[in-house]
Protein backbone atom coordinates (compact mmCIF):
# COMPACT_ATOMS: atom_id res chain seq x y z
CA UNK A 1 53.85 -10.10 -61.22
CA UNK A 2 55.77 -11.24 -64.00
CA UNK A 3 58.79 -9.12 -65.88
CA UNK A 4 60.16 -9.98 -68.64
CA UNK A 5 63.48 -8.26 -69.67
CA UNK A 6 64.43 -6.41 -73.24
CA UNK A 7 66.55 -7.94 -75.86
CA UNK A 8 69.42 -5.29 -75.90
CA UNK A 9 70.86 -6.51 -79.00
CA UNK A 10 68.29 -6.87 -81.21
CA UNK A 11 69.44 -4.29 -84.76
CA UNK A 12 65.77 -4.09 -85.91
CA UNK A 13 64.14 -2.71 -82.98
CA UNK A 14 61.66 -4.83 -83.34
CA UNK A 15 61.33 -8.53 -82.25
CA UNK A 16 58.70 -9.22 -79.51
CA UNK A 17 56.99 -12.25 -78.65
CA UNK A 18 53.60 -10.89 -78.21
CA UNK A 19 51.13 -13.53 -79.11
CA UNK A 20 53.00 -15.30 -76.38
CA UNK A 21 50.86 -13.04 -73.65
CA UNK A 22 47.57 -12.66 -73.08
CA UNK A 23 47.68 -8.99 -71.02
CA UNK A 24 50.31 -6.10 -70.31
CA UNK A 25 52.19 -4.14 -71.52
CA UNK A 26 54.17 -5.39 -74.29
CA UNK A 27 57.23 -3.20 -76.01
CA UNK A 28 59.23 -3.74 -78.88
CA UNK A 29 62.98 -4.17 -78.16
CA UNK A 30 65.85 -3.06 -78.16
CA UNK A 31 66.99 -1.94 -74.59
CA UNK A 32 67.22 -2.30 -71.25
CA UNK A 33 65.84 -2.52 -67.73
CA UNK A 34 67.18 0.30 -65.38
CA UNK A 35 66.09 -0.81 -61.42
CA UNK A 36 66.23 1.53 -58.98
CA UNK A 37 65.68 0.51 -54.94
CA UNK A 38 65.10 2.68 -52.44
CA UNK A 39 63.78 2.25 -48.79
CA UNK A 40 60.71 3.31 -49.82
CA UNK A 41 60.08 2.28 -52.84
CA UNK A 42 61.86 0.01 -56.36
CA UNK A 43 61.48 2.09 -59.88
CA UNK A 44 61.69 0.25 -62.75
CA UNK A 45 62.49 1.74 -66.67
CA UNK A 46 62.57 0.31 -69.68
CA UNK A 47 65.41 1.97 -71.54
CA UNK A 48 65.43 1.90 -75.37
CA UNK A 49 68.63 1.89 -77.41
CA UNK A 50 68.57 3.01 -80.55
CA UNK A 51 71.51 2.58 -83.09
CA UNK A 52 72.72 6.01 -84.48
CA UNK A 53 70.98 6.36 -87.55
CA UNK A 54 67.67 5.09 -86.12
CA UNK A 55 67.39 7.57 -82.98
CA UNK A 56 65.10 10.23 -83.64
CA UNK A 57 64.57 13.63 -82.07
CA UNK A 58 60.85 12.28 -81.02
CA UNK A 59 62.66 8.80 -79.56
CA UNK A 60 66.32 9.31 -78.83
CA UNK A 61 68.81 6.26 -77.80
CA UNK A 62 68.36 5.94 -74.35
CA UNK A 63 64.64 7.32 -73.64
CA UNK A 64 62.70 6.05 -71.08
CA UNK A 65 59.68 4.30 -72.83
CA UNK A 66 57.93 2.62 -70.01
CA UNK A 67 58.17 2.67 -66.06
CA UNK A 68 56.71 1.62 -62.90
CA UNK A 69 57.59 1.66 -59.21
CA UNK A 70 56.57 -0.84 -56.29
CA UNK A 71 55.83 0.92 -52.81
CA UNK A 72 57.61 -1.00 -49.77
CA UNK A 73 55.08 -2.85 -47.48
CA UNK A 74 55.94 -0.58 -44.81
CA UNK A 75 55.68 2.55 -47.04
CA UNK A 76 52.33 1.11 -48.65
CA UNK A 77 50.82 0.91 -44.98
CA UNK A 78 51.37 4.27 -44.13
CA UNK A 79 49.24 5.53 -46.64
């Protein structure tokens, strides 16, 4: 698995290397990745900032625009 991490200071909201990967999930910037790790599993966010004038009701500064979590081997062979 690869991850690559959000440019939080990019004013335009905008600048992604896409053509750069072949499959994913690729997001415009700006913001941030918020980990969490528990013994059972690690939760991962993608964060978006938004300057003031730019957040919207529909996508307000600090909205969660993508996630995923990773089980723990022991908690993935339980299941």
């Amino acid at each position: 698995m690869h991850q690559s991490l959000p440019e939080p200071a990019d004013p335009s909201h905008t600048l992604y290397n896409r053509e750069a990967y072949r499959s994913g999930d690729v997001l415009p910037n700006s913001g941030r990745a918020r980990v969490a790790v528990s013994p059972e599993k690690v939760l991962v966010e993608y964060v978006r900032s938004y300057l003031p004038g730019d957040a919207t009701t529909e996508h307000p500064d600090g909205e969660v625009a993508f996630s995923y979590e990773i089980a723990a081997p022991e908690a993935a062979s339980r299941d």
